[in-house]
ModelCIF file with pLDDT and N, C-alpha, C, O atoms, coordinates in Angstrom:
data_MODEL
#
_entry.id   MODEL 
#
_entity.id                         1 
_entity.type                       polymer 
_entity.pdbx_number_of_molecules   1 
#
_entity_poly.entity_id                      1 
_entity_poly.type                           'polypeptide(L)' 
_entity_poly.nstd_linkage                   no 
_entity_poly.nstd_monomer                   no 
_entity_poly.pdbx_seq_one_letter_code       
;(UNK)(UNK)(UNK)(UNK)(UNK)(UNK)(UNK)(UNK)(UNK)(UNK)(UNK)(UNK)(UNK)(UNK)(UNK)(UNK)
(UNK)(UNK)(UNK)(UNK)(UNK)(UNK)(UNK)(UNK)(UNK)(UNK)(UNK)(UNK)(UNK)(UNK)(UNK)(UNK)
(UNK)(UNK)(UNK)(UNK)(UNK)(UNK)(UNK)(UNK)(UNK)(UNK)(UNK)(UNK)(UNK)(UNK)(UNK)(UNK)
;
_entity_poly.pdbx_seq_one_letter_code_can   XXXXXXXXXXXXXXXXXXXXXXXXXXXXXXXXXXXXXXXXXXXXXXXX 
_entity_poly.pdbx_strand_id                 A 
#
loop_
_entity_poly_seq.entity_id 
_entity_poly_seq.num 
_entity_poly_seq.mon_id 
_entity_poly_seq.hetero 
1 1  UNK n 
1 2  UNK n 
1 3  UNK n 
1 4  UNK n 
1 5  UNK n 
1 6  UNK n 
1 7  UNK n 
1 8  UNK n 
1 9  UNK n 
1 10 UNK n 
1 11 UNK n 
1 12 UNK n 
1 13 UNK n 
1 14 UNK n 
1 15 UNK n 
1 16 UNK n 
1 17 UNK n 
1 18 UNK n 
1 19 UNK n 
1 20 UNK n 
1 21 UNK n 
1 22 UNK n 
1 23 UNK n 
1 24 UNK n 
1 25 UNK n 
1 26 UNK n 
1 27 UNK n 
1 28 UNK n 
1 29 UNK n 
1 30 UNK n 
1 31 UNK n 
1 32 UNK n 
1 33 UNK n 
1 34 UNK n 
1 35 UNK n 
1 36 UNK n 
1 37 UNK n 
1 38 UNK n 
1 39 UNK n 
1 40 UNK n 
1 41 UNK n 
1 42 UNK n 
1 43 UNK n 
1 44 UNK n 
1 45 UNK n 
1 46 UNK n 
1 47 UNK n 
1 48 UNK n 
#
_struct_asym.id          A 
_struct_asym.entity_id   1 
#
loop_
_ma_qa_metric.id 
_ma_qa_metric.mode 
_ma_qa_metric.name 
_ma_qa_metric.software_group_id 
_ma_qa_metric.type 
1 global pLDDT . pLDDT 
2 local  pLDDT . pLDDT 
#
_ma_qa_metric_global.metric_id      1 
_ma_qa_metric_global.metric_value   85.58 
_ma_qa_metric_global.model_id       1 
_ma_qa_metric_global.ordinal_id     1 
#
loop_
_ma_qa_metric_local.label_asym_id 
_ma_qa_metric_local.label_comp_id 
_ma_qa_metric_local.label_seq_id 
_ma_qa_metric_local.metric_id 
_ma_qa_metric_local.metric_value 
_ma_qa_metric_local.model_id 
_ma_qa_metric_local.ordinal_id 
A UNK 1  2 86.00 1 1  
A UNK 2  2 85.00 1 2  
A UNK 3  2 80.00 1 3  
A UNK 4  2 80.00 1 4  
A UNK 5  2 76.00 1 5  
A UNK 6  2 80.00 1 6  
A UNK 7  2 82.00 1 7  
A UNK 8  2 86.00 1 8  
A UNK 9  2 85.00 1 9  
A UNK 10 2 82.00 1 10 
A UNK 11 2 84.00 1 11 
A UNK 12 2 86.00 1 12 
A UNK 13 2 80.00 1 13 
A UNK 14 2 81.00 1 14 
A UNK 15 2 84.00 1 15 
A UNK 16 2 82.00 1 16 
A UNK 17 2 76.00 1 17 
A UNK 18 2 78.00 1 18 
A UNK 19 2 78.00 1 19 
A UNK 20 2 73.00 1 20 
A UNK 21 2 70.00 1 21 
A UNK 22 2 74.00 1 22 
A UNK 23 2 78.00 1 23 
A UNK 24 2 83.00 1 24 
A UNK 25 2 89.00 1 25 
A UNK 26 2 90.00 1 26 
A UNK 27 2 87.00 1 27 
A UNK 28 2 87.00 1 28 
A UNK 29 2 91.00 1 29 
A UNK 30 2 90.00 1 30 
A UNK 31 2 89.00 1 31 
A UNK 32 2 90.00 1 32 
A UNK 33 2 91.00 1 33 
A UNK 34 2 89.00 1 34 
A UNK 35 2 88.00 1 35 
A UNK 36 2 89.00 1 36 
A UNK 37 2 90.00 1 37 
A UNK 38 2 86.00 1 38 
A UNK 39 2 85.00 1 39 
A UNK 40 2 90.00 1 40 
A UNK 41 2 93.00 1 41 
A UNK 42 2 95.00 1 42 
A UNK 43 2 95.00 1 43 
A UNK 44 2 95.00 1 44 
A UNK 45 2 96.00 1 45 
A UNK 46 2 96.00 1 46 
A UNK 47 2 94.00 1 47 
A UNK 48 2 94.00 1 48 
#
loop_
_atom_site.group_PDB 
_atom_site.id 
_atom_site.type_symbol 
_atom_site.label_atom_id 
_atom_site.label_alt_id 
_atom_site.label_comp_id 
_atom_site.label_asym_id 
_atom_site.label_entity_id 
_atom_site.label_seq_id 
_atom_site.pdbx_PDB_ins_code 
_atom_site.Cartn_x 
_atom_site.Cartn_y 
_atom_site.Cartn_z 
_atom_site.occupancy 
_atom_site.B_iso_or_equiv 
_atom_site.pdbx_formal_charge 
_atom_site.auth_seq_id 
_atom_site.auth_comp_id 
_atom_site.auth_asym_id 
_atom_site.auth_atom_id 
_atom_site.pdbx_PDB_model_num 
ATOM 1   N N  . UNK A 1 1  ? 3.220   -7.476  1.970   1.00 86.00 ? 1  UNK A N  1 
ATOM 2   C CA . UNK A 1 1  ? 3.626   -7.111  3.327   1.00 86.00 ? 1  UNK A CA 1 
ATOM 3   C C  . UNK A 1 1  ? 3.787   -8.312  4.242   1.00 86.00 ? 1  UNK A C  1 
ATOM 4   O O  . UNK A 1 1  ? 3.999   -8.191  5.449   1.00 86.00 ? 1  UNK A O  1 
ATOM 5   N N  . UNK A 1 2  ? 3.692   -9.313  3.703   1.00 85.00 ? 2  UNK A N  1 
ATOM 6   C CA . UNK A 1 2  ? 3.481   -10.973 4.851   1.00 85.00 ? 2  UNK A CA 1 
ATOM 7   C C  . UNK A 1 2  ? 4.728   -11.013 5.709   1.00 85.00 ? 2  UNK A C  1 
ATOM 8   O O  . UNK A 1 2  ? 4.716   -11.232 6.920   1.00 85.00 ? 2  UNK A O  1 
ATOM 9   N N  . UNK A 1 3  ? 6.038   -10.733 4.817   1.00 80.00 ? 3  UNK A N  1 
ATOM 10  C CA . UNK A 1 3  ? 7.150   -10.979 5.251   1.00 80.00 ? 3  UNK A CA 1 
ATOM 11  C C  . UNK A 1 3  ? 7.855   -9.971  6.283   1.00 80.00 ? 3  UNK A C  1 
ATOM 12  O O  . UNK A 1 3  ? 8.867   -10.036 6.980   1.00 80.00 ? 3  UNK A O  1 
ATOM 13  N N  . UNK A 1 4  ? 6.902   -9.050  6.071   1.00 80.00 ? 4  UNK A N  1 
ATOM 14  C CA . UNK A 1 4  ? 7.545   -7.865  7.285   1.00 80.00 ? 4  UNK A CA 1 
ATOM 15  C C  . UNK A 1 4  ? 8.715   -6.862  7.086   1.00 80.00 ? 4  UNK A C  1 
ATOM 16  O O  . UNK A 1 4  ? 9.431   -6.255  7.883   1.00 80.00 ? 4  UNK A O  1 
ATOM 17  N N  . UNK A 1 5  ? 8.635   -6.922  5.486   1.00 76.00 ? 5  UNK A N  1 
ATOM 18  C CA . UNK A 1 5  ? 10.042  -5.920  4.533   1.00 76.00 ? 5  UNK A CA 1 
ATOM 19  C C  . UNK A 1 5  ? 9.626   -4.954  4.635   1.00 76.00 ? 5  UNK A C  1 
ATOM 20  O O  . UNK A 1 5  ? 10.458  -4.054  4.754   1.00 76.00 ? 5  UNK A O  1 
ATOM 21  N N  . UNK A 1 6  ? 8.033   -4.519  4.654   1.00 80.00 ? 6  UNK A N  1 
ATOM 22  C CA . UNK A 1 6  ? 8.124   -3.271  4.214   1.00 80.00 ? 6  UNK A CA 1 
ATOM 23  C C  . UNK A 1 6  ? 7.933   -2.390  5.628   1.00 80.00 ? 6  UNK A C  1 
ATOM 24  O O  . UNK A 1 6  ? 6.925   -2.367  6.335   1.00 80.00 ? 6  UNK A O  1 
ATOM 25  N N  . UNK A 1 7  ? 9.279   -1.623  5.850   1.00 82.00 ? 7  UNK A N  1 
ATOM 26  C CA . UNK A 1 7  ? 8.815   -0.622  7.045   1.00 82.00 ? 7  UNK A CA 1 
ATOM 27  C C  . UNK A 1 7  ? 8.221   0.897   6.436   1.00 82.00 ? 7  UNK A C  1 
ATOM 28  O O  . UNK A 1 7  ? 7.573   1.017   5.396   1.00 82.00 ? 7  UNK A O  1 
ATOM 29  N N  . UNK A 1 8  ? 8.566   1.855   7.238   1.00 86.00 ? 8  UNK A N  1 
ATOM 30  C CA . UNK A 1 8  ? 8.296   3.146   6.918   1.00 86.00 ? 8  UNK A CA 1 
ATOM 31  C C  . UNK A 1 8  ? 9.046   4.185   6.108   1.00 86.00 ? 8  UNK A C  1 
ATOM 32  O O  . UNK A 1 8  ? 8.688   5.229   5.563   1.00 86.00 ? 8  UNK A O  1 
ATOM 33  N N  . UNK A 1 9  ? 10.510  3.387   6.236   1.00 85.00 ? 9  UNK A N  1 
ATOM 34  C CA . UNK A 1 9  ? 11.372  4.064   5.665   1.00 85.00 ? 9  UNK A CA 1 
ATOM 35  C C  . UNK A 1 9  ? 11.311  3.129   3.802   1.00 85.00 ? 9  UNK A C  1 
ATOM 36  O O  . UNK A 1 9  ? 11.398  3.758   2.747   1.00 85.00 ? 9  UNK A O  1 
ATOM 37  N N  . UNK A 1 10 ? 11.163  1.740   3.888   1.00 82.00 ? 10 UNK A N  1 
ATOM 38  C CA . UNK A 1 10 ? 10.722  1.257   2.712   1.00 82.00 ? 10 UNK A CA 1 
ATOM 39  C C  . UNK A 1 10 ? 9.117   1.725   2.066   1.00 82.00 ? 10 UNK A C  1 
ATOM 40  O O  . UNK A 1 10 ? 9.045   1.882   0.847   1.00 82.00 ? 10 UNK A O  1 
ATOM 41  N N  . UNK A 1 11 ? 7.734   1.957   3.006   1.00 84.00 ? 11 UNK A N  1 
ATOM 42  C CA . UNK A 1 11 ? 7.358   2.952   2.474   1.00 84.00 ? 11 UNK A CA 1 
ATOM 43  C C  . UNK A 1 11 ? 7.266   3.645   1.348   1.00 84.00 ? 11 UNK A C  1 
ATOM 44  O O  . UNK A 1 11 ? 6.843   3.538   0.197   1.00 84.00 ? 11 UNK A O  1 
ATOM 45  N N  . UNK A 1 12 ? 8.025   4.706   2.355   1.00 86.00 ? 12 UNK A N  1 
ATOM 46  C CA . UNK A 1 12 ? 8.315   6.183   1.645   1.00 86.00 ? 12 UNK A CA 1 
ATOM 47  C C  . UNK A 1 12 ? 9.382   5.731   -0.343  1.00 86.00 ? 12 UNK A C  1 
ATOM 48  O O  . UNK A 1 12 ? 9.091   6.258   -1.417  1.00 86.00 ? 12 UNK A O  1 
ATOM 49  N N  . UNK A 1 13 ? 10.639  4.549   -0.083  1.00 80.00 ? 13 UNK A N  1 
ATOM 50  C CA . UNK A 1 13 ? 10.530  4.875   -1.091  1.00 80.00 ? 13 UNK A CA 1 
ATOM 51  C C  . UNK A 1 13 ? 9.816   4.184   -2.326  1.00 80.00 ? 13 UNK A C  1 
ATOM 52  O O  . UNK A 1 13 ? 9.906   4.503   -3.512  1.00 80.00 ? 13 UNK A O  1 
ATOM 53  N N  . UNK A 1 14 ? 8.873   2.862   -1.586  1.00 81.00 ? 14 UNK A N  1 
ATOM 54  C CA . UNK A 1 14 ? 7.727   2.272   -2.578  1.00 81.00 ? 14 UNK A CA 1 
ATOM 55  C C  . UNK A 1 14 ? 7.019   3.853   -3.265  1.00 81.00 ? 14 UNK A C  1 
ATOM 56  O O  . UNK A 1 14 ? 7.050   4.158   -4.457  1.00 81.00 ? 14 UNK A O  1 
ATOM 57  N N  . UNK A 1 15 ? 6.505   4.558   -2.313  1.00 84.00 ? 15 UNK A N  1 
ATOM 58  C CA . UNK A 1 15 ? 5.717   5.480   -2.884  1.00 84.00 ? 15 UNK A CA 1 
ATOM 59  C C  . UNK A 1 15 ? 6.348   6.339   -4.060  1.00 84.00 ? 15 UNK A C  1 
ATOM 60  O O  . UNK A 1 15 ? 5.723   6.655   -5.072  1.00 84.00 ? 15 UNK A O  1 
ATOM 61  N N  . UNK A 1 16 ? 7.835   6.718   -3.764  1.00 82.00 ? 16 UNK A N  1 
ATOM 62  C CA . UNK A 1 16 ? 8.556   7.588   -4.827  1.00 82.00 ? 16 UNK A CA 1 
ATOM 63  C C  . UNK A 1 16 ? 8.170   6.876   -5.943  1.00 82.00 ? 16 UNK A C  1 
ATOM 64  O O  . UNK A 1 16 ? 7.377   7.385   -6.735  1.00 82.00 ? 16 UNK A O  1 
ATOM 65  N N  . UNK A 1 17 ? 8.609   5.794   -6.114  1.00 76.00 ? 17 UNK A N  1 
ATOM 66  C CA . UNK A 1 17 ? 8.392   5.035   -7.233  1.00 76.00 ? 17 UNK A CA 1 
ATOM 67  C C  . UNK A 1 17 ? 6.797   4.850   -7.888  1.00 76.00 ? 17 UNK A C  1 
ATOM 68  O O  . UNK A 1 17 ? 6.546   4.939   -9.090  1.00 76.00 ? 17 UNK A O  1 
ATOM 69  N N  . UNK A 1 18 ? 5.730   4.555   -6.745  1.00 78.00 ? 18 UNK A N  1 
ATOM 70  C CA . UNK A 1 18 ? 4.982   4.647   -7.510  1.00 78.00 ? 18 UNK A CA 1 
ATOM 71  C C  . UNK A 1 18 ? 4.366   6.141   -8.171  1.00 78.00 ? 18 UNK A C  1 
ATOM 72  O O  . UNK A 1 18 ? 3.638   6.201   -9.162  1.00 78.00 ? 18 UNK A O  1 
ATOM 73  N N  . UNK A 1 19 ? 4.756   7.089   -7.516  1.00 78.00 ? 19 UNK A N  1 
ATOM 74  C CA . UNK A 1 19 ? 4.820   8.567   -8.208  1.00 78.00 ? 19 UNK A CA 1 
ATOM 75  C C  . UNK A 1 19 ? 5.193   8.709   -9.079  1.00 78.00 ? 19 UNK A C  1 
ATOM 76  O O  . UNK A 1 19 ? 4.769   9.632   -9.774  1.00 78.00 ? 19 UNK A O  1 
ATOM 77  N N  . UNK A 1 20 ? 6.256   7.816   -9.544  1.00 73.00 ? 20 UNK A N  1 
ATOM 78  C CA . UNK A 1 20 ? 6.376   8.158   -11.478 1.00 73.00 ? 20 UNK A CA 1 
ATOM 79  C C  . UNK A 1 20 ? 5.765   7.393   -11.933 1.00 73.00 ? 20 UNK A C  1 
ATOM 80  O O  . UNK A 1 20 ? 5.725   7.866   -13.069 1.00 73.00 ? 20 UNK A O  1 
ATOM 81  N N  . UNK A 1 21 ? 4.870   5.995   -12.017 1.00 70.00 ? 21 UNK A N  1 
ATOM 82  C CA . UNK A 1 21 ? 3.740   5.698   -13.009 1.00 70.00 ? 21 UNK A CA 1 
ATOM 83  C C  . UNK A 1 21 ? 2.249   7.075   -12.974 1.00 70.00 ? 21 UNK A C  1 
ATOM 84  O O  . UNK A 1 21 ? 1.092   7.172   -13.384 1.00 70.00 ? 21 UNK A O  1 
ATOM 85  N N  . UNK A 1 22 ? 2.993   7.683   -12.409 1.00 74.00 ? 22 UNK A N  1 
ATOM 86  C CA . UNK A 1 22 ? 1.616   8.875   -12.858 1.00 74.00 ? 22 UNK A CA 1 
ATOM 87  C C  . UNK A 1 22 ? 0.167   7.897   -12.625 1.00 74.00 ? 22 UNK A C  1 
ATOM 88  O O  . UNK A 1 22 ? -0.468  7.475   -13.592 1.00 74.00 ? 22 UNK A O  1 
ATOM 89  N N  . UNK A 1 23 ? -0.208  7.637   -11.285 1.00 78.00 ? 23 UNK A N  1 
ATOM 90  C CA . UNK A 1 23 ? -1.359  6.554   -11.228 1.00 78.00 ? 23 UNK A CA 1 
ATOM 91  C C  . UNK A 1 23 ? -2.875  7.774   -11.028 1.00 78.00 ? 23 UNK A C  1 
ATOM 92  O O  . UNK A 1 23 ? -4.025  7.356   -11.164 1.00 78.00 ? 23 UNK A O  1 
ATOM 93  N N  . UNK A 1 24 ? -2.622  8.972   -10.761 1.00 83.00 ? 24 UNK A N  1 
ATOM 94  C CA . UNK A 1 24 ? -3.599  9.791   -9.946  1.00 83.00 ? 24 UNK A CA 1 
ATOM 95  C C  . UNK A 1 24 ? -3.061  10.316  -8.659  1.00 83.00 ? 24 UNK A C  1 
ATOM 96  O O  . UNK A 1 24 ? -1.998  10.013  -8.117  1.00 83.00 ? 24 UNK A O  1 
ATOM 97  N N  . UNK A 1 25 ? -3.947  11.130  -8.274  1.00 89.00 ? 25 UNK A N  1 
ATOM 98  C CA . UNK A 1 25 ? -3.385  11.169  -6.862  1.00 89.00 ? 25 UNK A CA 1 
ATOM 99  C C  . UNK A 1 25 ? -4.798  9.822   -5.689  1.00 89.00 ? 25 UNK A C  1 
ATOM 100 O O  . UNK A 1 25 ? -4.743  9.302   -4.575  1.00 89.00 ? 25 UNK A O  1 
ATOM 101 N N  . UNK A 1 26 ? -5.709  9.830   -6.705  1.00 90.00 ? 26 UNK A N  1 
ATOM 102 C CA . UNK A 1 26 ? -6.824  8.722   -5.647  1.00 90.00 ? 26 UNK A CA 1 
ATOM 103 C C  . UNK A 1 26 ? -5.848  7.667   -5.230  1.00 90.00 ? 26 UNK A C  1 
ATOM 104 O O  . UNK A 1 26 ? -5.389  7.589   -4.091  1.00 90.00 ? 26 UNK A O  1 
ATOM 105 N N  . UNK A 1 27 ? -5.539  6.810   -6.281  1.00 87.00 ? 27 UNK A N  1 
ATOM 106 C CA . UNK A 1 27 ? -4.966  5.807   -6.366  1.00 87.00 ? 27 UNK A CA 1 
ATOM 107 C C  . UNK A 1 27 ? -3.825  5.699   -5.616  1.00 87.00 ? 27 UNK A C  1 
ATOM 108 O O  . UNK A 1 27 ? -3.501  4.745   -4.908  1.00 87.00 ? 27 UNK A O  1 
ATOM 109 N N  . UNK A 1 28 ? -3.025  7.074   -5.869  1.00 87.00 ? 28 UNK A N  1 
ATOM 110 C CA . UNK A 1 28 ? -1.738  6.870   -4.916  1.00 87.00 ? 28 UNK A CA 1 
ATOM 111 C C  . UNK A 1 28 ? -1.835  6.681   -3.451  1.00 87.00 ? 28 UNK A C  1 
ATOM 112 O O  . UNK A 1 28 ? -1.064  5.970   -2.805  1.00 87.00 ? 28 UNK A O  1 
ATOM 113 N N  . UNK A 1 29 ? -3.220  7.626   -2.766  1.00 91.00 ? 29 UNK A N  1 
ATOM 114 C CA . UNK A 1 29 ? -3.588  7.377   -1.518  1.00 91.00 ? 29 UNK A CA 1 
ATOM 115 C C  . UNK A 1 29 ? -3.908  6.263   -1.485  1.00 91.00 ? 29 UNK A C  1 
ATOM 116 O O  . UNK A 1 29 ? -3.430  5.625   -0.547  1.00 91.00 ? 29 UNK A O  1 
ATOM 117 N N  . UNK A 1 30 ? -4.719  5.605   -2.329  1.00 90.00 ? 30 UNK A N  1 
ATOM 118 C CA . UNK A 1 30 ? -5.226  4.290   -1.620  1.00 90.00 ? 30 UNK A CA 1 
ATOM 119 C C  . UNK A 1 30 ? -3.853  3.404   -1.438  1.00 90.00 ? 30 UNK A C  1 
ATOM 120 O O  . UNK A 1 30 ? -3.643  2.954   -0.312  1.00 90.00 ? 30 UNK A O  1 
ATOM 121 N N  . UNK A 1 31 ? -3.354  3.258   -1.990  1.00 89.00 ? 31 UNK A N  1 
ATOM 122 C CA . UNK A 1 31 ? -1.797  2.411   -2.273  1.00 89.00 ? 31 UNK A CA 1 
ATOM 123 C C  . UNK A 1 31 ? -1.223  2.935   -0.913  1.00 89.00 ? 31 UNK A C  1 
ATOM 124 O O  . UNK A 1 31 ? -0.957  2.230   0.061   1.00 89.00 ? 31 UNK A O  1 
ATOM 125 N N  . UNK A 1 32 ? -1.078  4.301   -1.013  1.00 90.00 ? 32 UNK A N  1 
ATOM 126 C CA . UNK A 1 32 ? -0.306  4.418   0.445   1.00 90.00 ? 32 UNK A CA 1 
ATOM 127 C C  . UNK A 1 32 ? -1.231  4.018   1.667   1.00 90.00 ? 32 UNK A C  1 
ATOM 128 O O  . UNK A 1 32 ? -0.615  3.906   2.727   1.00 90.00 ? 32 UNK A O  1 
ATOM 129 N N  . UNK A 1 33 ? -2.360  3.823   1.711   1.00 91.00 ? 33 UNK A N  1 
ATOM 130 C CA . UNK A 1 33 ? -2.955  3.343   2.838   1.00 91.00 ? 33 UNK A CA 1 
ATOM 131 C C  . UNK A 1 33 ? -3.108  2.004   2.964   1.00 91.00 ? 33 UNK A C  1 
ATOM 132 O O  . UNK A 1 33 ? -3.103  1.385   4.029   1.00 91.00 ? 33 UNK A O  1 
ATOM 133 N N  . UNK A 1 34 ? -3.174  1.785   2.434   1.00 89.00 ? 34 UNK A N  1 
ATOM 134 C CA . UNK A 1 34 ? -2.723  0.141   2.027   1.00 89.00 ? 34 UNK A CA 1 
ATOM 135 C C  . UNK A 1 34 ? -1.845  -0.457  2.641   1.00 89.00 ? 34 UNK A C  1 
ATOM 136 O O  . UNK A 1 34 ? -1.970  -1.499  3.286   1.00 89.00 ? 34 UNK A O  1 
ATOM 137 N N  . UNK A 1 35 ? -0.588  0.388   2.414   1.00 88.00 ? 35 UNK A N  1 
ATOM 138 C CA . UNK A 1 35 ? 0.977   -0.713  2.810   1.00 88.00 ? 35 UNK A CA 1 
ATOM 139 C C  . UNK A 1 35 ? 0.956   0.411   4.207   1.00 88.00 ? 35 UNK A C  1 
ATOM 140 O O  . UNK A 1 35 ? 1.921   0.146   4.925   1.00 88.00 ? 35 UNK A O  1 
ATOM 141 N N  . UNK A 1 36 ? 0.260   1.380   4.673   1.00 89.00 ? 36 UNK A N  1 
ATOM 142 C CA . UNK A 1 36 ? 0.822   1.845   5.866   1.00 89.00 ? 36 UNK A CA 1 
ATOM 143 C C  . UNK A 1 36 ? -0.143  0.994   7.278   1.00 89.00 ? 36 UNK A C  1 
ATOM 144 O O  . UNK A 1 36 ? 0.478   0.604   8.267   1.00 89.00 ? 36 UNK A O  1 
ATOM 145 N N  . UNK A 1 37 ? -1.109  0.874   7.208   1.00 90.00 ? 37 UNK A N  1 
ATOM 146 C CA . UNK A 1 37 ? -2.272  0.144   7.231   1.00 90.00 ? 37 UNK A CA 1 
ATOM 147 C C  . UNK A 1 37 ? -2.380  -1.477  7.652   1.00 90.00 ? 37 UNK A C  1 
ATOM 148 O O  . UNK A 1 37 ? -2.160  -2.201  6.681   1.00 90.00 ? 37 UNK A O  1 
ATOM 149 N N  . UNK A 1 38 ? -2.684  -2.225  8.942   1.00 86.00 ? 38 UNK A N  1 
ATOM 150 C CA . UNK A 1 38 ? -2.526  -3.874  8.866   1.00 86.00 ? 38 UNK A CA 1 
ATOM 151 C C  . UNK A 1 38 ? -3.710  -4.083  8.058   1.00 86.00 ? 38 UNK A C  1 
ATOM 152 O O  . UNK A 1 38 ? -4.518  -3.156  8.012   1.00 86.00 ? 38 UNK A O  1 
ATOM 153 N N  . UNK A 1 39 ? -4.002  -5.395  7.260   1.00 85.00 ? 39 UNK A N  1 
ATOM 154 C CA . UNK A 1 39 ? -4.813  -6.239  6.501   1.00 85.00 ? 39 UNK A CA 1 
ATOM 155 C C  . UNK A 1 39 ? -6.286  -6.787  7.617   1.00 85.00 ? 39 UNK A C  1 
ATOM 156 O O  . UNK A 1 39 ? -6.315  -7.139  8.797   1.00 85.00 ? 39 UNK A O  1 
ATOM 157 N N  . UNK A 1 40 ? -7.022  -6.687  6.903   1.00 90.00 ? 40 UNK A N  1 
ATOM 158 C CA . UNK A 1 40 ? -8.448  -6.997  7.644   1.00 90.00 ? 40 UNK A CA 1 
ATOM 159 C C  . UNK A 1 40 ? -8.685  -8.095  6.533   1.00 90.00 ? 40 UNK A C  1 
ATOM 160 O O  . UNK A 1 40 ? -9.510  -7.936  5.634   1.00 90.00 ? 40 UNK A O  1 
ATOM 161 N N  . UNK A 1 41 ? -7.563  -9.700  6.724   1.00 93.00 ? 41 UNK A N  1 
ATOM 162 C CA . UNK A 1 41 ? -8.138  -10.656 6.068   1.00 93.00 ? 41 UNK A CA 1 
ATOM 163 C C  . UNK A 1 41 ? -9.743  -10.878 5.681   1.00 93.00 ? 41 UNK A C  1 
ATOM 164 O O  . UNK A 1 41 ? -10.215 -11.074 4.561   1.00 93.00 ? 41 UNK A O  1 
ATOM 165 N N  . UNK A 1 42 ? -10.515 -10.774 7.113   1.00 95.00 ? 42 UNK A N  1 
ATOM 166 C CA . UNK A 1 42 ? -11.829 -11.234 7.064   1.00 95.00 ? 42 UNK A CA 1 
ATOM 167 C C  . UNK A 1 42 ? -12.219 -10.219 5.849   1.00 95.00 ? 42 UNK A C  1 
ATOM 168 O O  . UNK A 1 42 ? -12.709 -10.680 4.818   1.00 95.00 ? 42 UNK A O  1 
ATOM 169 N N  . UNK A 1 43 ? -11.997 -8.890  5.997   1.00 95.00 ? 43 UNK A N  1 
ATOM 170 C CA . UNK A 1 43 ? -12.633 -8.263  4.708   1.00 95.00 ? 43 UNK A CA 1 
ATOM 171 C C  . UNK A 1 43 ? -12.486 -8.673  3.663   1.00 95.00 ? 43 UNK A C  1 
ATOM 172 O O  . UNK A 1 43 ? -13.466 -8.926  2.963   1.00 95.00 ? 43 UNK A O  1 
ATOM 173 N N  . UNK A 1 44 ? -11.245 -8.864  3.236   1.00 95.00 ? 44 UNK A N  1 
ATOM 174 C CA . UNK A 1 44 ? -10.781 -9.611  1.898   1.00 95.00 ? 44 UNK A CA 1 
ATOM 175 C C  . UNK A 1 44 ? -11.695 -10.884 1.596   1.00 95.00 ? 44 UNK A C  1 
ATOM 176 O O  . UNK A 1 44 ? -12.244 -11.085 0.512   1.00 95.00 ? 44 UNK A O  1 
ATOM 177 N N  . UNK A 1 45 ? -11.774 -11.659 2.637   1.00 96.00 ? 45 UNK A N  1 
ATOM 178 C CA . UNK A 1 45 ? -12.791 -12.945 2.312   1.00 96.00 ? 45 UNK A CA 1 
ATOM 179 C C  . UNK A 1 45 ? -14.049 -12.330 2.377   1.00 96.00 ? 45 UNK A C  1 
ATOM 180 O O  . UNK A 1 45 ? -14.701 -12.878 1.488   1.00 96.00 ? 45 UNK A O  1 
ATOM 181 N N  . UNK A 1 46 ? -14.684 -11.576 2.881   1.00 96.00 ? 46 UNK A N  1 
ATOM 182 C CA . UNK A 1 46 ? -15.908 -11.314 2.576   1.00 96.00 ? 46 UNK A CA 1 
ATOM 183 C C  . UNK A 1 46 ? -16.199 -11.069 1.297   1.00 96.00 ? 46 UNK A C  1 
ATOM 184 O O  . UNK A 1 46 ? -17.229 -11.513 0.789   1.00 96.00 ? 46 UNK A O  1 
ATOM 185 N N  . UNK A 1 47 ? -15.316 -10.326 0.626   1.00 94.00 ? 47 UNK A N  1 
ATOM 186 C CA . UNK A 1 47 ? -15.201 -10.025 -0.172  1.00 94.00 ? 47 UNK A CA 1 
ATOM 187 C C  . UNK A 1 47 ? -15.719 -10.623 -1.796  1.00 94.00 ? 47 UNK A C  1 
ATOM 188 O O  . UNK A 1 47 ? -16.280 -10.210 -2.811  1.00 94.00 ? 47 UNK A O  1 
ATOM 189 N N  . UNK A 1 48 ? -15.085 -11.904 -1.222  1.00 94.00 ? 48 UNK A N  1 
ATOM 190 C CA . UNK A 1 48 ? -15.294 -13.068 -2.549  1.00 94.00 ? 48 UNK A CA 1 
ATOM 191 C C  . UNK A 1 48 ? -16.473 -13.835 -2.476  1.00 94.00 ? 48 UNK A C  1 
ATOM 192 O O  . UNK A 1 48 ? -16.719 -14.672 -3.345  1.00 94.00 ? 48 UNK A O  1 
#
């Protein structure tokens, strides 16, 4: 998401796509909350 490609309408069709790797439905939420969602760098570094 750094570059600022992905809007809402790109989104929607990241998600189609990831709907056919058959990931779950957990997984698919987390993914969609993810890219809908800004980044909490600091979490990420806490992280490590």
């Amino acid at each position: 998401k750094a570059d600022g490609h992905i809007d809402a309408a790109e989104r929607a069709n990241i998600m189609d796509k990831v709907h056919a790797v058959d990931l779950g439905a957990e997984a698919e939420a987390f993914i969609a909350n993810e890219l809908a969602n800004p980044v909490d760098i600091e979490d990420l570094v806490a992280a490590a």
